[in-house]
Structures are given as C-alpha cells and as structure tokens.
Protein backbone atom coordinates (compact mmCIF):
# COMPACT_ATOMS: atom_id res chain seq x y z
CA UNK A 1 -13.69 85.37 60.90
CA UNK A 2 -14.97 85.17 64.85
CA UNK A 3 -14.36 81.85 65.82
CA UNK A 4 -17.33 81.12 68.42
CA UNK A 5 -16.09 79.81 71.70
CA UNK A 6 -18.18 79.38 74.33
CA UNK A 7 -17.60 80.96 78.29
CA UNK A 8 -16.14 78.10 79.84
CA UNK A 9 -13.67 77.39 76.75
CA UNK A 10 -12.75 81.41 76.86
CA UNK A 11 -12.00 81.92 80.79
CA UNK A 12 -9.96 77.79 80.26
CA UNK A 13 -7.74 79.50 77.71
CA UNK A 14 -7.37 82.55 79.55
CA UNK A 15 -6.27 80.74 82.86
CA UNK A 16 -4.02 78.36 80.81
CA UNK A 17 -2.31 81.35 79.46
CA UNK A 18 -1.28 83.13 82.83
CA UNK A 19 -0.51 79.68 84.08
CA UNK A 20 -3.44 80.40 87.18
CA UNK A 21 -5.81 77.81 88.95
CA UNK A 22 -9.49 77.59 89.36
CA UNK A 23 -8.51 78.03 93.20
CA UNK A 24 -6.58 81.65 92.40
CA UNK A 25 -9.10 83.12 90.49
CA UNK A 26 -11.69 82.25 92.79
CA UNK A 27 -9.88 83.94 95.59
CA UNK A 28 -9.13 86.73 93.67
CA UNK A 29 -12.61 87.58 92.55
CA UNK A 30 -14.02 86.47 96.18
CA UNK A 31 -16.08 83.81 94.77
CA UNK A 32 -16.80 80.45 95.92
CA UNK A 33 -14.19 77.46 93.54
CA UNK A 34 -17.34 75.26 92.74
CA UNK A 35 -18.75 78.32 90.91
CA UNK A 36 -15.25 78.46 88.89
CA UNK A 37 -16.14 74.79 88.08
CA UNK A 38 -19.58 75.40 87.16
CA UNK A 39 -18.38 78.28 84.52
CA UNK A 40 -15.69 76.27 83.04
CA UNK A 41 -18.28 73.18 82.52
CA UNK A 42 -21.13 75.60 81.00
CA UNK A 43 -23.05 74.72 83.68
CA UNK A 44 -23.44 78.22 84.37
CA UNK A 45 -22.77 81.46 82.60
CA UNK A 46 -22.28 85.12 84.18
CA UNK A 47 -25.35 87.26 82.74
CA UNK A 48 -25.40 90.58 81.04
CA UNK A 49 -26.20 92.51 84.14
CA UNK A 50 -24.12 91.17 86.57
CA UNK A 51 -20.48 92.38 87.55
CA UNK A 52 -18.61 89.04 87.63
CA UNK A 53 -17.09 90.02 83.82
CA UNK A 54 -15.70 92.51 85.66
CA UNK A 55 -14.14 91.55 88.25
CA UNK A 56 -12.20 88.72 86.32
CA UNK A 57 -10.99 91.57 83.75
CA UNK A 58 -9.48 93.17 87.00
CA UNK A 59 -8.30 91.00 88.55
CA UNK A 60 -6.37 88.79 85.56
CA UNK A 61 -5.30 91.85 83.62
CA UNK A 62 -3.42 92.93 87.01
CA UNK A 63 -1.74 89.48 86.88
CA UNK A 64 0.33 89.78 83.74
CA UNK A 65 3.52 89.31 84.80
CA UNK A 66 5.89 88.87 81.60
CA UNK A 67 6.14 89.00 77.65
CA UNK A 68 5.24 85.70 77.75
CA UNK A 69 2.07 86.01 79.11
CA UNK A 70 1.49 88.99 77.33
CA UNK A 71 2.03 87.23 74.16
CA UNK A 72 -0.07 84.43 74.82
CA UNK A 73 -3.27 86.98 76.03
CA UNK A 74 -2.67 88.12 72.26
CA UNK A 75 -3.09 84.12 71.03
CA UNK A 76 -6.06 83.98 73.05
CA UNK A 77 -7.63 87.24 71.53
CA UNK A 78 -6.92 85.80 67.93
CA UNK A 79 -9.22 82.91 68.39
CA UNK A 80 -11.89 84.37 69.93
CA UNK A 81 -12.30 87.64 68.17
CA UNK A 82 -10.08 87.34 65.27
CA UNK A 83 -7.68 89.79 63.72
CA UNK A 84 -8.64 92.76 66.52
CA UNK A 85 -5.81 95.45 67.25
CA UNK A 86 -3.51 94.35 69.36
CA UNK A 87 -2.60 97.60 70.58
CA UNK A 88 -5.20 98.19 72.89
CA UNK A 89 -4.59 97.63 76.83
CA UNK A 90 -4.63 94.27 78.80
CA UNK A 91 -7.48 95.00 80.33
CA UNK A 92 -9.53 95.62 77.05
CA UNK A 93 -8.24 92.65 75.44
CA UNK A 94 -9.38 90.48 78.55
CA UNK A 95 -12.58 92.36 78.75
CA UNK A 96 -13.46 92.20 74.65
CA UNK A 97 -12.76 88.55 74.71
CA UNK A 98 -14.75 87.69 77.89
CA UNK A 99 -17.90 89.75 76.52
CA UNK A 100 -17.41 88.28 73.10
CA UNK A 101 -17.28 84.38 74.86
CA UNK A 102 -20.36 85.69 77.16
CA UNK A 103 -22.54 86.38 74.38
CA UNK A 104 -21.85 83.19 72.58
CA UNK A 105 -23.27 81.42 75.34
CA UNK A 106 -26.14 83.17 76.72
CA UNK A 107 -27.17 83.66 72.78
CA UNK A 108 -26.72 79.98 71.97
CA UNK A 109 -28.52 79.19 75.29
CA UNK A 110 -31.89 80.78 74.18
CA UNK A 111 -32.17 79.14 70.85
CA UNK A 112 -31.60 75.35 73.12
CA UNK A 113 -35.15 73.82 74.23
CA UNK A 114 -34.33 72.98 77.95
CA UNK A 115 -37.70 70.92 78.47
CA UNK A 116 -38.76 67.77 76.24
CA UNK A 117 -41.87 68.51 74.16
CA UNK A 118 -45.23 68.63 75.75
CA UNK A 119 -46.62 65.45 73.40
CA UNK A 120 -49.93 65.85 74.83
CA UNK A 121 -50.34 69.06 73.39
CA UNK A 122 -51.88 68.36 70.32
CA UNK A 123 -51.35 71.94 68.58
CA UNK A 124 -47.63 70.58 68.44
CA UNK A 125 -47.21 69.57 64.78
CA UNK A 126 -43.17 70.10 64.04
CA UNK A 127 -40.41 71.07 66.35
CA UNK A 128 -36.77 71.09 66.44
CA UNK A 129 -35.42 69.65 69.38
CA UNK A 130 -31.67 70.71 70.70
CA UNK A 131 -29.67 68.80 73.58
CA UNK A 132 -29.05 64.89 73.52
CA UNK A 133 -30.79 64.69 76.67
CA UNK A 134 -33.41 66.56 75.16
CA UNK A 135 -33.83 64.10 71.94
CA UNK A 136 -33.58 61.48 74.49
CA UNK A 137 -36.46 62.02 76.95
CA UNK A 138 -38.50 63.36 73.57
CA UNK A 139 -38.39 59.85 72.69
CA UNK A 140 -38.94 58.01 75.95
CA UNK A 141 -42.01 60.52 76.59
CA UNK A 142 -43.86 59.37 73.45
CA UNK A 143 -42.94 55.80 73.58
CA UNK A 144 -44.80 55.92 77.12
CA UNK A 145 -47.47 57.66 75.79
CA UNK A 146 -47.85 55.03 72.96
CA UNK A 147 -47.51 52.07 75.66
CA UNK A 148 -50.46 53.70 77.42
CA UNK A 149 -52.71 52.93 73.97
CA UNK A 150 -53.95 49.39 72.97
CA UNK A 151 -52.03 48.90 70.16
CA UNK A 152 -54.17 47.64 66.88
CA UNK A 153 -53.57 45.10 64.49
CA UNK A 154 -50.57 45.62 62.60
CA UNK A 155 -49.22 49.01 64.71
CA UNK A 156 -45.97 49.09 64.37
CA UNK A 157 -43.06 50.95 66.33
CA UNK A 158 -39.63 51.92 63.99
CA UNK A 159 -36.57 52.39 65.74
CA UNK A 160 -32.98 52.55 63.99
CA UNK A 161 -29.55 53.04 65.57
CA UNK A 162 -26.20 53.42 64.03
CA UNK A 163 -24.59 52.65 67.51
CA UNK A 164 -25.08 49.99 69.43
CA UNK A 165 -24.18 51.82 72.56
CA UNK A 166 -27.16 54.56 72.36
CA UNK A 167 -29.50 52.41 74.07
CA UNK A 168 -27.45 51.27 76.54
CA UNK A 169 -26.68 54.72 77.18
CA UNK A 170 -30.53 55.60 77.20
CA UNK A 171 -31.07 53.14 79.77
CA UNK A 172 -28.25 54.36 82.12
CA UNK A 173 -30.01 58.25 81.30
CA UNK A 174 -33.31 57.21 81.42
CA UNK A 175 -34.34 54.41 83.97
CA UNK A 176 -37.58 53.57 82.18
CA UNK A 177 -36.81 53.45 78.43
CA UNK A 178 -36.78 49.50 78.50
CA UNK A 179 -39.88 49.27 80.88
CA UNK A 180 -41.62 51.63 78.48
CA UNK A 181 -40.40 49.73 75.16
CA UNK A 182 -42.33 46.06 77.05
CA UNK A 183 -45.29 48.10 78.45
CA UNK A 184 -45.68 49.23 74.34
CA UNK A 185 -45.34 45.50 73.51
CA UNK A 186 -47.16 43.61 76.01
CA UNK A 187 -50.39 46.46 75.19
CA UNK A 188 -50.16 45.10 71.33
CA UNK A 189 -47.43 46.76 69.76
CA UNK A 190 -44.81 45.09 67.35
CA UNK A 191 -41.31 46.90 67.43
CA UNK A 192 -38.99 46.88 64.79
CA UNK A 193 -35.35 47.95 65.55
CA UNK A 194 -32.84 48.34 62.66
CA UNK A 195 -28.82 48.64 63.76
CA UNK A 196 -25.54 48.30 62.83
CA UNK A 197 -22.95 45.94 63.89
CA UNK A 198 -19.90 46.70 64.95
CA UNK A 199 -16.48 44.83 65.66
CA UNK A 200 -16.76 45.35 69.29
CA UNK A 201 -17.66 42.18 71.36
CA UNK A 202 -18.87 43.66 74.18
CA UNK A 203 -21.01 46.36 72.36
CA UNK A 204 -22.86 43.66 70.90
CA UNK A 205 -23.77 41.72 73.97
CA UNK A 206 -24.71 44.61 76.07
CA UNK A 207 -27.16 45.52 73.24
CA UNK A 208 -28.35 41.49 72.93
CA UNK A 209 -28.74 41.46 76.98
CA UNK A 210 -30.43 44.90 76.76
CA UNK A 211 -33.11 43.29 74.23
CA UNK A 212 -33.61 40.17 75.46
CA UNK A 213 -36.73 40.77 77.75
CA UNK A 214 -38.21 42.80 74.95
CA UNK A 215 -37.35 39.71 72.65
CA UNK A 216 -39.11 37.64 75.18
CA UNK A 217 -42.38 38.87 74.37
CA UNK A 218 -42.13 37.70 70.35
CA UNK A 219 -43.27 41.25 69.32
CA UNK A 220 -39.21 42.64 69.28
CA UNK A 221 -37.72 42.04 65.82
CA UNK A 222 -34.04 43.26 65.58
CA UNK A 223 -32.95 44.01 62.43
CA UNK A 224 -29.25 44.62 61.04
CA UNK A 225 -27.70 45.96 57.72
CA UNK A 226 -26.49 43.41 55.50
CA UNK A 227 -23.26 45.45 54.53
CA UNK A 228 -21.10 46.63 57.73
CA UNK A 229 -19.51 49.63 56.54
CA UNK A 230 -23.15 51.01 55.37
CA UNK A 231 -23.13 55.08 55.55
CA UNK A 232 -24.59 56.22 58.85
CA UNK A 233 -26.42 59.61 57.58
CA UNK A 234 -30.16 59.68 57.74
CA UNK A 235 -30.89 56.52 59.49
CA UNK A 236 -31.37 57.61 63.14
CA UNK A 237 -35.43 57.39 63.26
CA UNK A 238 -38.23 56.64 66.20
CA UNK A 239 -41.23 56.22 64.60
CA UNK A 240 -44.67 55.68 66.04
CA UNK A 241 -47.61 55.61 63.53
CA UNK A 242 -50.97 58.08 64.80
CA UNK A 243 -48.54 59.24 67.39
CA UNK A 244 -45.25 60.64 66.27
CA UNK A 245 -42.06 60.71 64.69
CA UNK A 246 -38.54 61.56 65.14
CA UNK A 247 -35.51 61.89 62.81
CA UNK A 248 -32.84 62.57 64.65
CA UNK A 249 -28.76 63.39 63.76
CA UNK A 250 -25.71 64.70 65.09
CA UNK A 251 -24.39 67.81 64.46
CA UNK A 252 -20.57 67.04 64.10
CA UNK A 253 -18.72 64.46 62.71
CA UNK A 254 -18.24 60.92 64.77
CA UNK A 255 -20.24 62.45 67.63
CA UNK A 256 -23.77 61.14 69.04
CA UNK A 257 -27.15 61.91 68.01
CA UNK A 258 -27.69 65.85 70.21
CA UNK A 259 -30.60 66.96 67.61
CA UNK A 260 -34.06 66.07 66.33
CA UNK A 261 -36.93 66.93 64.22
CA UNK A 262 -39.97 66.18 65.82
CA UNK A 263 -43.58 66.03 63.73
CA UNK A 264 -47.01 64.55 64.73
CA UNK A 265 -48.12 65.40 61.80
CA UNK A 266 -49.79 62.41 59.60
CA UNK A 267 -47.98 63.11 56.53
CA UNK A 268 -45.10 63.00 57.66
CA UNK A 269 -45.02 60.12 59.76
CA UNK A 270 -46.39 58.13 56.57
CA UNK A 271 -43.03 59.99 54.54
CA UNK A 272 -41.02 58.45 57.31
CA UNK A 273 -42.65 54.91 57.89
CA UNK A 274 -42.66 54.45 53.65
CA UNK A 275 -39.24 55.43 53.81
CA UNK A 276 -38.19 52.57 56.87
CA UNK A 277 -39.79 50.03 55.08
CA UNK A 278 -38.93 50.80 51.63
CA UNK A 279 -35.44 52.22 52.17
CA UNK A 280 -34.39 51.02 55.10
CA UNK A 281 -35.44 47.18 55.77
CA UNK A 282 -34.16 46.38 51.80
CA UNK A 283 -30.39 47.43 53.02
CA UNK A 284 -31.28 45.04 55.81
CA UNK A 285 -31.71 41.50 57.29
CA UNK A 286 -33.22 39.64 60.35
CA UNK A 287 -30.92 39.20 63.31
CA UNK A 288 -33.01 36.07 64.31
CA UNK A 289 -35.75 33.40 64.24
CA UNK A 290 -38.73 33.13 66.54
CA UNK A 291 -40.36 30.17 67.30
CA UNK A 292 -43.41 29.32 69.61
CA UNK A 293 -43.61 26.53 72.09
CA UNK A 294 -45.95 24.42 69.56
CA UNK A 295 -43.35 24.06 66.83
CA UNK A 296 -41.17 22.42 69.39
CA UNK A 297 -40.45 19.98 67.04
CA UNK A 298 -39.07 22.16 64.27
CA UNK A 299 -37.42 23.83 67.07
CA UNK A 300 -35.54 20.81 67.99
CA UNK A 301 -34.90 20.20 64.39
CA UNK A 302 -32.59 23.01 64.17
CA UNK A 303 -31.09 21.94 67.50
CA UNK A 304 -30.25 18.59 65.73
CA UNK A 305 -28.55 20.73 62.83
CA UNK A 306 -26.72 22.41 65.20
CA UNK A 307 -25.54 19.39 67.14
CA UNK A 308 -24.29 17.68 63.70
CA UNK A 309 -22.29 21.01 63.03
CA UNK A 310 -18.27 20.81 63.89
CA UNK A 311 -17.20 22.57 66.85
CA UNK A 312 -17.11 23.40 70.10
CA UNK A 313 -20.60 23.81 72.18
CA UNK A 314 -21.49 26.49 75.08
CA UNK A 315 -24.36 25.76 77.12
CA UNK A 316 -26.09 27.29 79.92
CA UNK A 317 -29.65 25.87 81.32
CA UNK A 318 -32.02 26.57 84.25
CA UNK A 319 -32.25 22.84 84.10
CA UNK A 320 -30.55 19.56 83.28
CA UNK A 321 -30.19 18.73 79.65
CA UNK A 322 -32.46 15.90 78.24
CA UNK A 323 -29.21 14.91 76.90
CA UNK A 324 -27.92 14.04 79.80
CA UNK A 325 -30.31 10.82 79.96
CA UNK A 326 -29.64 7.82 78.56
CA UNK A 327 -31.86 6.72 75.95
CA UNK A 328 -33.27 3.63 77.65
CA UNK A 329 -34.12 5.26 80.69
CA UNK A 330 -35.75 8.45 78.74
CA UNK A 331 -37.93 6.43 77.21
CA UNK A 332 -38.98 4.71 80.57
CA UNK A 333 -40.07 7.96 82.19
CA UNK A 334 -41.62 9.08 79.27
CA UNK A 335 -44.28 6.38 79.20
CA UNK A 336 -45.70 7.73 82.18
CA UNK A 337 -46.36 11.12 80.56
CA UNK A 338 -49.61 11.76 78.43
CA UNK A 339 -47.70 11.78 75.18
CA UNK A 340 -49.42 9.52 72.02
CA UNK A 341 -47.25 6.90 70.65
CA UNK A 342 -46.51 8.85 67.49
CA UNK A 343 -45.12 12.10 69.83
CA UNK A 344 -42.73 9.39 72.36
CA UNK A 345 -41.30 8.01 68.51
CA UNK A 346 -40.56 11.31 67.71
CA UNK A 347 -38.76 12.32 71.16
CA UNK A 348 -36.35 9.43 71.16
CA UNK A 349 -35.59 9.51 67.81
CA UNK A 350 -34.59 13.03 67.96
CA UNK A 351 -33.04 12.99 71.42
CA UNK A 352 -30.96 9.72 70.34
CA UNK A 353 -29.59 11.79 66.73
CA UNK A 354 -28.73 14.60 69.53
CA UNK A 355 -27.01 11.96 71.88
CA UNK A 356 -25.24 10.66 69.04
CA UNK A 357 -23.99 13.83 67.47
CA UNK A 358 -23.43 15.24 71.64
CA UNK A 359 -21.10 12.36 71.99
CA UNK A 360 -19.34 12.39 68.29
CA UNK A 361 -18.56 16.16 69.24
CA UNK A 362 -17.25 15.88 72.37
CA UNK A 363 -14.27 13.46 71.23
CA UNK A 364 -12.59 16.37 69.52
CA UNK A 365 -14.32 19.88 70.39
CA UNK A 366 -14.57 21.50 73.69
CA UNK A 367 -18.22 21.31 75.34
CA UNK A 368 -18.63 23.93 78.23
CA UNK A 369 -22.14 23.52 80.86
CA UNK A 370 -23.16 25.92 83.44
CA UNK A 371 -25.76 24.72 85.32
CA UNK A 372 -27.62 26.60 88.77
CA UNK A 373 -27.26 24.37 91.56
CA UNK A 374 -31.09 24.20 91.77
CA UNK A 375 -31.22 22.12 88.66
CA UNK A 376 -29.55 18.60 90.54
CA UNK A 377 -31.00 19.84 93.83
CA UNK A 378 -34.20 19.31 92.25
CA UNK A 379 -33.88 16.26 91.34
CA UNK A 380 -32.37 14.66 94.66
CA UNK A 381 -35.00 16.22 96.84
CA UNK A 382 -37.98 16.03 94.67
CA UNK A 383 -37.42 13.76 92.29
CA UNK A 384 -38.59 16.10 89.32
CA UNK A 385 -37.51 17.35 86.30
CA UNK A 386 -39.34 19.39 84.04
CA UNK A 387 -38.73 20.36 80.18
CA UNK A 388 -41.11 21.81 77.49
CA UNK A 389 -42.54 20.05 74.66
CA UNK A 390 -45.59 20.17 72.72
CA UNK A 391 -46.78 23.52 73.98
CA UNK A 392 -46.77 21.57 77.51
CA UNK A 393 -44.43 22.03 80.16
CA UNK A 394 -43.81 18.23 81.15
CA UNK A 395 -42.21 16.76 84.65
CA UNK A 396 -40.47 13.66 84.85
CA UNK A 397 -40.99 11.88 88.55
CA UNK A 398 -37.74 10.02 89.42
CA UNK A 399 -37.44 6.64 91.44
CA UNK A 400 -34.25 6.46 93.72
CA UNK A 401 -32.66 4.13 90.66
CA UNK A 402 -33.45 6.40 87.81
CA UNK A 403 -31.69 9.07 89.66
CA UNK A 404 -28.77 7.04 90.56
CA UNK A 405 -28.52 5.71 86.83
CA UNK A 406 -28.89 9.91 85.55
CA UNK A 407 -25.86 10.99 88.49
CA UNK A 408 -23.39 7.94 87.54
CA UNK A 409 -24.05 8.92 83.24
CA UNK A 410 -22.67 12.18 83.92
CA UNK A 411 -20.15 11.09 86.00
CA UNK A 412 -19.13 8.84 83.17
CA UNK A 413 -18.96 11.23 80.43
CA UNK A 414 -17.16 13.47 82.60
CA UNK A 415 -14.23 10.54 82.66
CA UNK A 416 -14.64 9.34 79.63
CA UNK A 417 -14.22 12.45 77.86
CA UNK A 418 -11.65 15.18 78.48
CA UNK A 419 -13.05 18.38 76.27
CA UNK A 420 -16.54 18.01 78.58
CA UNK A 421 -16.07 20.61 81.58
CA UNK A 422 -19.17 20.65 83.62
CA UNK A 423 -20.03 23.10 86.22
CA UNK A 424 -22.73 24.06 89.08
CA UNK A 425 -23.41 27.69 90.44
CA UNK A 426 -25.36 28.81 92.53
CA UNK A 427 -25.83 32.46 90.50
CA UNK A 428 -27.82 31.95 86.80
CA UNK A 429 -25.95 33.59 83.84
CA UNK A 430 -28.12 36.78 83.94
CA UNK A 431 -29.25 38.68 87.23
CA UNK A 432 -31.80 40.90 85.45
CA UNK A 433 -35.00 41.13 86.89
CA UNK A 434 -37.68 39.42 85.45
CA UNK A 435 -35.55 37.49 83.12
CA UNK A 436 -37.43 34.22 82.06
CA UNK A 437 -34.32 32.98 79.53
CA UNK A 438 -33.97 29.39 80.76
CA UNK A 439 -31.14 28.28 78.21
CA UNK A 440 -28.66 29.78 76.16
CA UNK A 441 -26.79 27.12 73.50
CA UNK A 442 -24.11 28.49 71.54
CA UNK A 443 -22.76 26.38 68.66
CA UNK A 444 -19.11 27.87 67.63
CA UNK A 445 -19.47 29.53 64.47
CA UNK A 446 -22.57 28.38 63.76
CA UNK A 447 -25.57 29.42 65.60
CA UNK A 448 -26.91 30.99 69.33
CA UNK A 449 -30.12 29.17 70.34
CA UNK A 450 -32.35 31.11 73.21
CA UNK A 451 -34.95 29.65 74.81
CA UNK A 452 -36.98 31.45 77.11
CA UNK A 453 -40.48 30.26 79.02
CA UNK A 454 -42.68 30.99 75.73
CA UNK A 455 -40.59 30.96 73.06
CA UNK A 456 -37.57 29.56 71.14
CA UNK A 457 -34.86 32.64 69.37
CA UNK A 458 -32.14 31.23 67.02
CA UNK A 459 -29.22 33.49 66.12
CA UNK A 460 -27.06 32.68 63.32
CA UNK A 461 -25.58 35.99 62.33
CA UNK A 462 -21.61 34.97 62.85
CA UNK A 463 -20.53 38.30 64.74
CA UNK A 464 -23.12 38.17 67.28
CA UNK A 465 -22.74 34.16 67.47
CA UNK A 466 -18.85 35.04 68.18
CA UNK A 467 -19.88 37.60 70.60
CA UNK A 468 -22.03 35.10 72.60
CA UNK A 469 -18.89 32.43 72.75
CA UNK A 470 -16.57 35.88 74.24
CA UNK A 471 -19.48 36.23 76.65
CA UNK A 472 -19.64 32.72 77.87
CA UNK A 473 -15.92 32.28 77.94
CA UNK A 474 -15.89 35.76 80.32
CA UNK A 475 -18.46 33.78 82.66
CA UNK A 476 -17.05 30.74 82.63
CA UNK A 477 -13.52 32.16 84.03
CA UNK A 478 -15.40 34.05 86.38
CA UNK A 479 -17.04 30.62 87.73
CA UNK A 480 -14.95 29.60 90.46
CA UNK A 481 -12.14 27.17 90.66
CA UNK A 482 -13.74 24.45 92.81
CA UNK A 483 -17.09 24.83 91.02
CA UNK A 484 -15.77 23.91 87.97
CA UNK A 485 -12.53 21.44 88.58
CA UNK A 486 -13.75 18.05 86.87
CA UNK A 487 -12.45 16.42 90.21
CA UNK A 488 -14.42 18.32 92.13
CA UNK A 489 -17.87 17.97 89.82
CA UNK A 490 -16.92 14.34 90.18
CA UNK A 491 -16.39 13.77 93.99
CA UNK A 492 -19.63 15.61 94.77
CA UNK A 493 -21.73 13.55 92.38
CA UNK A 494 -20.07 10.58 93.22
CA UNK A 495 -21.27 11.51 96.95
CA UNK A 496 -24.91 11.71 95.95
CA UNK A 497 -24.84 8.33 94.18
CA UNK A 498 -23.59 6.99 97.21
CA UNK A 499 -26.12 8.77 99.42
CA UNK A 500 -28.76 7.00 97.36
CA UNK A 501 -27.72 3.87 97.30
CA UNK A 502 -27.61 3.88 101.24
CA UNK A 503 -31.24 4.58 101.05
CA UNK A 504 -31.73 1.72 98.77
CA UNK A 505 -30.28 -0.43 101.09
CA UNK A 506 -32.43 0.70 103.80
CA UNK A 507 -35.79 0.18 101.85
C-alpha cells in the first residue's frame, strides 16, 4: 500500500537521510534557501512542467556517500512508494519517490477550496469546504452578512464548540469575528453558544473575557454540557436560520475543526436547528443568569445569598462599594435622593443584612478589593458617588464630614480586620475596548456576579467560578507592592482625612 506523503514531508526525509541542510541543497540546485523553506512547509510545490524535480534527483543522488546512506534512501522509498524494487539506481529511486510525493500534493491541492464561499451567490445550495482557515472565514463571512439584516422576533444564531480555544483562535485569525458576533446582536439577533468545559483555568477565562461584551448586550446565552466527558463527534455547528448553516469536523483524531459542510438550503438548516434544540440543548445547561437593571432588587437578593455563603470574597468595582458606608450615614444621603419611603426601607435593610454578613465573613475568610484610583478621587474632588438602583443610575453628593466619616470606616476595617486587603490602581481589571463591566464579585465556591452598565450576569457553575478566583488571584499579584501594602492603603487615606479636616477648620 502507497503511503501518501506530501512534497515537503518527502524532500524532509530525503535530506534527513543524507544528513544535508536546507542551505546545501539550495546551493547545490542554485536556488534561493527561502524557496527550500517554502517547499518543506507546503507553501509551495514544484509543478509538473518545471525542472526543479530534476535537478534535486541530480544533485542528491550524486551525494550518496556510504551504505548507510544508501540504506536509508531504501527506508525512504518504502514509505513513500511501498514495496518497489530496490534494485534500480539511486537516481531512480530519488526521482520515483520525488514524482510520487509531487503528485500527492499538486493532486490534493486541486480538490482544496482556496477562497471562502461566495454567500451572496444565491445558486450556492451545498458545498464542502476544505482548509481550517477556509471553515473559518466561511463562518465569519455569513455571520457578517446576517449582522447586516434586522434580525426578527425570535431569530436565532446556533453556535457549538467542543474547544474552548477555537474562538479565541478565530479572533487572533480573524480580527472581526467578535465585532461581527455584537453587530448580529445589537441589529436583533439572539445567539446561543453551546461548549464544553474543560479543566484548564486559563482556557476558561480567555473564553469568559472573549464573551463578555457579547454578554453585555443580554442577547448572548452561553450554554455548557451537563456531563464533562460528553463525546465530541457531531457537535461543531454555526447555524443561522434563512441564511445558512455549517456542520463542521475534523478530519483526524484530537486535531481542530479543518472541514465543513456548508448548505443554504431551507431544509436543511431546519434538520440542523431541530437537531440543536432537540439534541443538543437537552445534554445541556445555562452557564448563567441575566438580570435587567429593574429587578435590582432580586438582583441584590442573590448578592445577600452570596454574602451569607462561607468563604472568601474577590471583588473588583469601577466604584466604591455601598458597603463601605456605614448604615447611619447611608441612610442620611439617601433622603436626599427621589426614592419613596417603601424603596429607602428596602435599601437599608438589605445593605445592613450585606454589612452584617460583609463583616461576619471577614473575621475568618480572606476578602480581596481592587478598586481604580478614580473611584476615591471622585469622591474627594467632587464629592459624588454614583450606584444603580431601580433602573436609575443615582449620585450621592458628599459634605466634607460625610466624606471624612466614609475615609476613616475604611481605614477602620482595614485595622480591625486582618483577612481585608484593600487596594487602588490606576489600570481597571480589563483593558478591552469598549468594555462597560463595572464590577466583578466572586464568592469562593459559590458564585461570580457581573455587573455591567445595563445588566446584572450571575455565574454559579463551580469550574468557571474557580476559574474567576485563579484570574483574580493572577491580578492581584500583579498589583504592585505599594498599591496594595495595608500600611500603605492606610497612610494615604489617613492623609486625606487629615486634608479634610484642615478645610473644616478653615470654614
């Protein structure tokens, strides 16, 4: 049987086996090295009517110095071209197996579609797409194509994934697969994305950072399969309904997705969208929880579950925690707001269950805050701070006092309590552009809570919560020294109360 091996993995062996370099051949055959390189990659391939076969069959079978070498030429001819007589020259054997190598290249070549599809071609009803980057810009072309359409009521997008990696890796390939994904979304479309979780940490936090814009808009739904060893065949899909659909697999075992079939046809997107929802979503559940600005209160709710939960707490905010106000003085800023009296009951009482449990916890679990400078700076030059409830984005106005009495209760529980660290940056967690997250809470072993300018995400799923607390810790050693020595915290606060209380005394 011919084992087919392509050009580049022929003239590799054949070098290997006269123990020559990329350099020597090149010299020999009076070609530039780079075009060595670019044959050994399969970046390019000598063609039938060319003489480069040729001169490589000259020049190496005039280069076979010993037994040896002889021997292994023999080795070399067995793989490529099976049991062939050995008896005939060097130069035939060298020859046979380069031809034999050729044609398995230029052959395979011409069966490869080296362009995506032309989607707007509507006489294309079912292809067969070849080439990872192929698959890949397949996709991205008719997910752009969809974002340019209004989306209806109810149109859904179905994407699956067996690795977590492949869209991290179509974002490095393709620039705009995440810009097309929220242009699809913020034009009316729902996505639904089914994958599997893995073990490794950092593969699941590149694919929750990837998402979370797209989460952002409260039309991203990220699904997962309940069991975590579930059978990876068949599930690799892009579906978009009146548009499109891929199914896409890999064509060797452990290796990525590097083919497709593509159809437009209506029939079988329906065959494909019956069998996501029917098939596919059952093995599955929902990696999270949306909730909109106006069920604040609910929101909160679970915040308070979370806060009554055992164990340690990881918290990063645009802005300073409500928690870090005493109760007494909440309450005396909030009266100024336009809240009714049944709404300010409802605040306190909640934020005074969250002090409670804040403080219980603290006493015997490590509490971690990273907080942008901006968020104190705020609040000693303009007096201001503003938080989100009741589908209203509210701002406190400090007096000179209030401030003072905020400063020296943080300073406090920074004393009083040794498992609080507390630092100020002056870089937020996440650098991507456009990234309106303004608090991240992570509750060990229990739950991730996101909140972002429109809406509230709760996690609960416990690898991903574990993968947020390896994420955090990461930042929070990257955070330096000064910025987040309790001392230091300390000293500089303790400068600000005294700054203020120097303009007291000048009033």
């Amino acid at each position: 049987m011919i084992t087919k091996v392509k050009f580049g993995e022929c003239l590799q062996l054949l070098l290997s086996s006269l123990d020559m370099s990329n350099n020597r051949l090149a010299k020999g055959i009076n070609v530039d090295s780079s075009l060595i390189s670019r044959w050994l990659h399969e970046q390019r391939i000598p063609s039938y009517h060319g003489n480069y076969i040729e001169s490589i069959t000259n020049f190496l079978s005039e280069n076979i110095l010993n037994s040896i070498q002889e021997q292994r030429l023999n080795d070399v001819l067995k793989i490529i071209c099976g049991n062939l007589d050995i008896r005939v020259s060097r130069k035939n054997k060298i020859m046979k197996v380069l031809l034999e190598a050729q044609g398995c290249s230029l052959e395979g070549k011409k069966i490869r579609i080296n362009k995506k599809i032309d989607l707007s071609n509507d006489n294309t009803d079912n292809n067969i797409i070849i080439g990872r980057k192929n698959v890949l810009a397949s996709i991205l072309a008719l997910i752009e194509k969809a974002g340019k359409e209004k989306g209806k009521d109810n149109n859904v997008i179905y994407l699956s994934s067996d690795n977590n990696l492949d869209l991290i890796k179509i974002q490095k390939d393709f620039a705009g697969w995440k810009e097309a994904i929220l242009k699809a979304l913020i034009n009316g479309w729902t996505v639904k994305f089914l994958f599997k979780l893995n073990q490794n940490i950092k593969e699941i936090m590149n694919l929750i950072l990837f998402t979370i814009p797209l989460l952002e808009t409260g039309r991203f739904f990220l699904y997962y399969y309940k069991t975590y060893d579930v059978a990876s065949h068949g599930r690799e899909v892009v579906i978009i309904p009146g548009e499109g659909a891929f199914s896409c697999f890999s064509t060797s075992l452990n290796s990525e997705i590097d083919c497709a079939f593509y159809t437009n046809n209506q029939v079988g997107i329906d065959i494909l969208c019956k069998n996501f929802n029917l098939n596919l979503l059952p093995l599955s559940k929902s990696l999270m929880e949306y909730y909109d600005l106006d069920e604040s209160i609910a929101y909160n709710n679970s915040l308070d579950e979370s806060d009554n939960t055992a164990g340690s707490r990881f918290l990063f905010k645009n802005t300073l925690s409500l928690l870090l106000i005493p109760n007494i003085l909440l309450k005396k800023l909030l009266v100024k707001l336009s809240f009714t009296n049944d709404q300010l009951i409802k605040i306190l009482e909640l934020h005074k269950r969250r002090v409670n449990s804040f403080l219980l916890n603290i006493k015997q679990h490590e509490y971690l805050d990273i907080y942008p400078l901006s968020s104190i700076q705020n609040i000693i030059k303009n007096n201001e701070l503003s938080f989100c409830c009741f589908n209203v984005v509210n701002t406190i106005n400090f007096d000179i006092e209030d401030i003072i009495i905020l400063i020296q209760n943080i300073i406090n529980l920074l004393k009083t309590y040794d498992n609080y660290k507390f630092s100020f940056v002056n870089e937020t967690l996440y650098k991507n552009k456009g990234n309106t997250v303004s608090s991240f809470i992570i509750k060990e072993k229990h739950s991730v809570h996101i909140e972002s300018s429109t809406h509230a995400i709760i996690i609960q799923e416990p690898m991903v919560v574990n993968a947020f607390e390896g994420y955090f810790k990461e930042i929070w050693e990257q955070i330096s020294p000064i910025d987040k020595d309790k001392k230091e915290v300390i000293k500089w606060l303790a400068h600000q109360v005294d700054t203020f209380k120097k303009q007291l005394i000048k009033k």
